[in-house]
C-alpha atoms as a PDB file:
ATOM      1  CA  UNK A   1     116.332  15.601  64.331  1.00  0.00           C
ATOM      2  CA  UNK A   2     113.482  13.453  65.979  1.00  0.00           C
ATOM      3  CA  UNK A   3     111.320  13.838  68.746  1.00  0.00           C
ATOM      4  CA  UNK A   4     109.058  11.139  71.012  1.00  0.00           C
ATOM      5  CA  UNK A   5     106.007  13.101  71.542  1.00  0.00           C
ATOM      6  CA  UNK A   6     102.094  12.115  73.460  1.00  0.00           C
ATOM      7  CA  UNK A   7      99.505  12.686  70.973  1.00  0.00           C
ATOM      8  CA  UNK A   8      96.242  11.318  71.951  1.00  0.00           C
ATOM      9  CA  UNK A   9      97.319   9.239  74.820  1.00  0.00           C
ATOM     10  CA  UNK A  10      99.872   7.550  73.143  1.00  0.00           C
ATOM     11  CA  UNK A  11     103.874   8.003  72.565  1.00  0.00           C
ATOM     12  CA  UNK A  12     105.525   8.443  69.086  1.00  0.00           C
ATOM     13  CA  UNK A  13     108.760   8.540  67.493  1.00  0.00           C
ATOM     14  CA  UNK A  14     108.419  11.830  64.792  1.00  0.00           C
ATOM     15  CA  UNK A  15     110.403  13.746  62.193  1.00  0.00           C
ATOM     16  CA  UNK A  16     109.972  16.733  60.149  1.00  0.00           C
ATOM     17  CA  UNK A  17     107.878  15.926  56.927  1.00  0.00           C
ATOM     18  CA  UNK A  18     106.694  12.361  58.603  1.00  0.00           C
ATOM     19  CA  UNK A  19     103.103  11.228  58.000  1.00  0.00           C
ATOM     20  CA  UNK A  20     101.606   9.207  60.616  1.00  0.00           C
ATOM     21  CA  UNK A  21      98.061   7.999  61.416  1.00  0.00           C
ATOM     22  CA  UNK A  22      97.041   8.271  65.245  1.00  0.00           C
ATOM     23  CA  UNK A  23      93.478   8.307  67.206  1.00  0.00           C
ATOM     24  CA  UNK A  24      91.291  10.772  66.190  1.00  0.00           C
ATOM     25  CA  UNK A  25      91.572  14.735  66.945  1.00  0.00           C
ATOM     26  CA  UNK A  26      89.215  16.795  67.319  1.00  0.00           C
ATOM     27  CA  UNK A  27      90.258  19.278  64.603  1.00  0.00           C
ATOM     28  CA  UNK A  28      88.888  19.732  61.101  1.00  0.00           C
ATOM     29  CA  UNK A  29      91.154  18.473  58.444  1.00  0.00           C
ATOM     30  CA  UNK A  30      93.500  21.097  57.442  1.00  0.00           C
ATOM     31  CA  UNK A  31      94.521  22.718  60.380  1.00  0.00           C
ATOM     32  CA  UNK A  32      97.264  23.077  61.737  1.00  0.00           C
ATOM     33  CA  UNK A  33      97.780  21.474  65.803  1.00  0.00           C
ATOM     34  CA  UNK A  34     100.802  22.092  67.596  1.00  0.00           C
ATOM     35  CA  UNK A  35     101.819  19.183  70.531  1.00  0.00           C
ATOM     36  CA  UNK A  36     103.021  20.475  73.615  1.00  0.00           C
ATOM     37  CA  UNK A  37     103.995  17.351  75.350  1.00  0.00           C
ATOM     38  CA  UNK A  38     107.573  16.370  74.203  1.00  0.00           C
ATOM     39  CA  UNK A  39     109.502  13.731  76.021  1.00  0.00           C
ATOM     40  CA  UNK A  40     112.603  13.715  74.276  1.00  0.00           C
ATOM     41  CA  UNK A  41     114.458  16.012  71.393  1.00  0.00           C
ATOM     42  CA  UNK A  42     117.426  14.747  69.386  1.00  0.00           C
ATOM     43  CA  UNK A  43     119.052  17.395  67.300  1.00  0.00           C
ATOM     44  CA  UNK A  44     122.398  15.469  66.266  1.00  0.00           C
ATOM     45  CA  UNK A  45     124.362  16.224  69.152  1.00  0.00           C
ATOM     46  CA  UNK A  46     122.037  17.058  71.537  1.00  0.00           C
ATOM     47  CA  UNK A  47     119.738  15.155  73.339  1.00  0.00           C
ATOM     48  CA  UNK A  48     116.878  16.828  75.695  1.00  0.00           C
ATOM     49  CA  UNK A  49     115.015  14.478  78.135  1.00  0.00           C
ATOM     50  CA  UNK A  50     111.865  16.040  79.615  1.00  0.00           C
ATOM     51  CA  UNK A  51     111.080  15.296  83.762  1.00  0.00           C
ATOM     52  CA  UNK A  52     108.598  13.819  82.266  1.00  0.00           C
ATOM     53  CA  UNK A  53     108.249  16.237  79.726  1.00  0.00           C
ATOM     54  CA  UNK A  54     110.219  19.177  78.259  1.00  0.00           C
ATOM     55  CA  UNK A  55     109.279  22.552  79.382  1.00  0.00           C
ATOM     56  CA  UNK A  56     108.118  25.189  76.219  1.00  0.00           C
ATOM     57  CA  UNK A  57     109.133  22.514  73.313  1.00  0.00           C
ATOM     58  CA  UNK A  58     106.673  21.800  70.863  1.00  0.00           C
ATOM     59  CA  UNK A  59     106.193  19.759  67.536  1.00  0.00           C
ATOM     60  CA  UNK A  60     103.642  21.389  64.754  1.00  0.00           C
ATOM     61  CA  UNK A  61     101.563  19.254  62.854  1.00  0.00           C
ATOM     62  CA  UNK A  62      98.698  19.666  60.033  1.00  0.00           C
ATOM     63  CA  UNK A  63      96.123  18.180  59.993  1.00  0.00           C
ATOM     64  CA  UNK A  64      95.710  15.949  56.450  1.00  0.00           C
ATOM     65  CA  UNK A  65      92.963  13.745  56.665  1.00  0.00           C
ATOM     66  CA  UNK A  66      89.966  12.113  59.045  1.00  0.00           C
ATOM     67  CA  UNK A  67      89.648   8.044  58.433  1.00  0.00           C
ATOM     68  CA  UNK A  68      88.460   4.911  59.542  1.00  0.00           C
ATOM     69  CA  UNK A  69      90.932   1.675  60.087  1.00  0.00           C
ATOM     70  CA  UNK A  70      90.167  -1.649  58.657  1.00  0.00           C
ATOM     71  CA  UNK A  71      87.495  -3.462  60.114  1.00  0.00           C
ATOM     72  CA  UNK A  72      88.655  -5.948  63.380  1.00  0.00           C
ATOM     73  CA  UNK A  73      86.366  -9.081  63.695  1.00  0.00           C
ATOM     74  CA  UNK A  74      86.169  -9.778  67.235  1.00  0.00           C
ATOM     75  CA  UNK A  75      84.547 -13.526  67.780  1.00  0.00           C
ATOM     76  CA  UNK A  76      83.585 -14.717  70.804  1.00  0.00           C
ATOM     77  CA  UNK A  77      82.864 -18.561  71.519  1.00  0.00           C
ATOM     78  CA  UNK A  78      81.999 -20.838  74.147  1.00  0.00           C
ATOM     79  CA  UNK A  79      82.447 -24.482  73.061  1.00  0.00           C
ATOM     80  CA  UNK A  80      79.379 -26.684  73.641  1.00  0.00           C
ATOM     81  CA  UNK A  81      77.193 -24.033  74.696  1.00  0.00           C
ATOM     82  CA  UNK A  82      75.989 -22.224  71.523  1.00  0.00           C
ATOM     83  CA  UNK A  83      77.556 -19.417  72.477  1.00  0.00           C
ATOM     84  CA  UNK A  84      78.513 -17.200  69.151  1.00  0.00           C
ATOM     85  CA  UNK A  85      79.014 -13.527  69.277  1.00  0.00           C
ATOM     86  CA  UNK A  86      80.953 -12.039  66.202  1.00  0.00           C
ATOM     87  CA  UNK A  87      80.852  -8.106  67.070  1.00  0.00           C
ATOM     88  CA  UNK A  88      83.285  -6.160  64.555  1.00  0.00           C
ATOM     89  CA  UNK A  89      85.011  -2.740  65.194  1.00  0.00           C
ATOM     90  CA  UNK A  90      86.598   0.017  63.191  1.00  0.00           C
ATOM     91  CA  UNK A  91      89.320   2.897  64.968  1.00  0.00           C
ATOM     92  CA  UNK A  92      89.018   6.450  64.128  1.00  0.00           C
ATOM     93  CA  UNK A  93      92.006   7.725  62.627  1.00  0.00           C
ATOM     94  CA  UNK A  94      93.431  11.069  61.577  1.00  0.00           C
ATOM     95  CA  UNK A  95      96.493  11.386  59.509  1.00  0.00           C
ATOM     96  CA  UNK A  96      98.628  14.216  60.277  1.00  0.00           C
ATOM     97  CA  UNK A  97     101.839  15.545  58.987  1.00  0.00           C
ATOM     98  CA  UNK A  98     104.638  16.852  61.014  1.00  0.00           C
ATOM     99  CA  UNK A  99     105.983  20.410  60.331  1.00  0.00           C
ATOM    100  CA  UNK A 100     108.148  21.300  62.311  1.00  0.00           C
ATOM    101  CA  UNK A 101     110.198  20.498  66.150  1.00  0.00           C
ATOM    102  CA  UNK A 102     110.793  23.672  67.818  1.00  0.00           C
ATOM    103  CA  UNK A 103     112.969  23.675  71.562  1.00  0.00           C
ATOM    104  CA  UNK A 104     112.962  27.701  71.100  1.00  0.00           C
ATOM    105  CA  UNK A 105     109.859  28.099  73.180  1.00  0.00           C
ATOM    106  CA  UNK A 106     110.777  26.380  76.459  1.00  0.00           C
ATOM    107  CA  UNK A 107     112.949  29.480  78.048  1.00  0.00           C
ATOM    108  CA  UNK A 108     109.593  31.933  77.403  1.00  0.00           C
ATOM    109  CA  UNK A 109     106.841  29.579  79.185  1.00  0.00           C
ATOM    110  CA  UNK A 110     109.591  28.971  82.326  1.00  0.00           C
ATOM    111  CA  UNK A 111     109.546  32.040  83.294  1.00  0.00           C
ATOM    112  CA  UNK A 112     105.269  32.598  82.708  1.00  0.00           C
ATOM    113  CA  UNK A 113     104.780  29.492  84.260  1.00  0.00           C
ATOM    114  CA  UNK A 114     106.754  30.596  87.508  1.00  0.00           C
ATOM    115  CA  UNK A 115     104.813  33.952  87.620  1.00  0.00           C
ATOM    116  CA  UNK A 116     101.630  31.911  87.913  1.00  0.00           C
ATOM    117  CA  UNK A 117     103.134  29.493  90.907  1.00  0.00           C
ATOM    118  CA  UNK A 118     103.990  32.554  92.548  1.00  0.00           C
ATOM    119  CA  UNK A 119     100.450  34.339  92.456  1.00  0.00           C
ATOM    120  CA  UNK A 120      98.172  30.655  92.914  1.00  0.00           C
ATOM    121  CA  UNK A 121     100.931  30.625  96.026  1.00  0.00           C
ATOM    122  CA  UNK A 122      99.941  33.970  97.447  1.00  0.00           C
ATOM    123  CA  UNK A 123      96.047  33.049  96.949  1.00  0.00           C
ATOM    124  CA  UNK A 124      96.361  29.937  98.477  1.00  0.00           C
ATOM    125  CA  UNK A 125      98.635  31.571 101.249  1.00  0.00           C
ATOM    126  CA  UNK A 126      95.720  34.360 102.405  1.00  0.00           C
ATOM    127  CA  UNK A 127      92.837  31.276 101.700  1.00  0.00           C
ATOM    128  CA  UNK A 128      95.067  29.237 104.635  1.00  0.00           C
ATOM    129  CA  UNK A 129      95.248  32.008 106.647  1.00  0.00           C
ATOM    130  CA  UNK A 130      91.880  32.996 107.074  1.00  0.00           C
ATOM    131  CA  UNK A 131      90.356  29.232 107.258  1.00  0.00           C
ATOM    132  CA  UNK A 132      92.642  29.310 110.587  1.00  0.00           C
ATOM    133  CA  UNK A 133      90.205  32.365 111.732  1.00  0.00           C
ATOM    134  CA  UNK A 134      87.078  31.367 113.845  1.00  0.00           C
ATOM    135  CA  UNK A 135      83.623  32.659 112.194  1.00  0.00           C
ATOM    136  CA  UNK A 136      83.968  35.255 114.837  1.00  0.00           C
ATOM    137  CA  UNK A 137      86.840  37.095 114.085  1.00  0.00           C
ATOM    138  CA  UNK A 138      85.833  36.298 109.862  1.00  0.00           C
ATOM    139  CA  UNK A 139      82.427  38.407 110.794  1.00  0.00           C
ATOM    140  CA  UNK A 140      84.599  41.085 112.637  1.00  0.00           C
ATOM    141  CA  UNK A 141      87.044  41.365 109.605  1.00  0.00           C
ATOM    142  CA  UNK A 142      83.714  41.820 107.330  1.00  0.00           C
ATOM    143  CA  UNK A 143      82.169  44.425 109.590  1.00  0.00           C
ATOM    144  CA  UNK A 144      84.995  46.723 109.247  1.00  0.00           C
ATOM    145  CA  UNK A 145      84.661  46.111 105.402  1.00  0.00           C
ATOM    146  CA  UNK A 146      81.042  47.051 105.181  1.00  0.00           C
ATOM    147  CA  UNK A 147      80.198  43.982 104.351  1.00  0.00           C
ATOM    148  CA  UNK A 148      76.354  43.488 104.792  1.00  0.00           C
ATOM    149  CA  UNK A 149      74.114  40.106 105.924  1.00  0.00           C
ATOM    150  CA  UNK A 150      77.022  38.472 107.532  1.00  0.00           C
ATOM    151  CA  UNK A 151      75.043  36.878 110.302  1.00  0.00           C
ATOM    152  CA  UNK A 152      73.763  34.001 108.213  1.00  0.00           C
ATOM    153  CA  UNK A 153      76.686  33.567 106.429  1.00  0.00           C
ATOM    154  CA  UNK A 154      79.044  30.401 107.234  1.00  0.00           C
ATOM    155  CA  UNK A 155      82.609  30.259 107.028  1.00  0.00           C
ATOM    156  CA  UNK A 156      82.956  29.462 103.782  1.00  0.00           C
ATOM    157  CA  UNK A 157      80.937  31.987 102.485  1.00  0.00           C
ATOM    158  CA  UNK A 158      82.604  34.515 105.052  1.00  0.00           C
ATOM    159  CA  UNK A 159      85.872  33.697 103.492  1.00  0.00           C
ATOM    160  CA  UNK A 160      84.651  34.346  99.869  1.00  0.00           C
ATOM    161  CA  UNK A 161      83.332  37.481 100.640  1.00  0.00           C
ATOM    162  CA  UNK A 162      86.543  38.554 102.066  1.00  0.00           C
ATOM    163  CA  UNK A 163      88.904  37.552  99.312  1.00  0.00           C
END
């Protein structure tokens, strides 16, 4: 079973028990990160592809080790000019270890994630509605709420008082 995960901006092809040295994380060394952008699952058979990534699937990882690469030279020259720049340049790396490639999770965030559409949908549905109001009928809907020092208030902050 492999999966191509994103970790750190870039795409890998992992396995359970497979070290691998990418760009530095964040995390202290010995922790354990989980990856929640998984492009593709292969369990034998089965194959997942992710539009562009799989919903709820995740890959576990720990954390081993914080390091530096070996050192690039970059050298810069411009012939018949004396022009010489040698700058060089080590990458931050952190080794990590993967634990485990778990699909399980995907059918228990579909169904959170669509509960949150749903509500940001009904906020941003009474938000439309009431930026079609004029400031007159916003500072008649706040009167009849009690709302107080509405006559210097613009639309905007008409409409956050409201909601």
């Amino acid at each position: 079973m492999y999966a191509i995960v994103e970790i750190a901006g870039k795409q890998f092809k992992v396995e359970k028990d497979q070290k691998l040295y990418v760009h530095r994380l964040k995390e202290d060394e010995g922790k354990k990160v989980t990856f929640d952008k998984v492009l593709m699952i292969d369990n034998k058979d089965k194959v997942s592809f992710g539009s562009p990534m799989i919903n709820g699937a995740q890959v576990g990882a720990k954390i081993l080790k914080h390091l530096k690469s070996d050192k690039i030279i970059v050298f810069k020259k411009k012939r018949r000019k004396g022009y010489r720049v040698k700058n060089g340049h080590r990458q931050l790396l952190t080794q990590i270890q993967i634990n485990d490639i778990s699909l399980s999770a995907a059918k228990k965030q579909k169904k959170s994630v669509k509960a949150v559409e749903k509500a940001k949908d009904k906020k941003s549905d009474k938000k439309e509605d009431m930026t079609k109001l004029s400031v007159a009928a916003l500072k008649d809907l706040a009167k009849s709420k009690g709302i107080s020092g509405i006559s210097k208030m613009k639309k905007a902050d008409l409409i956050k008082a409201l909601s």
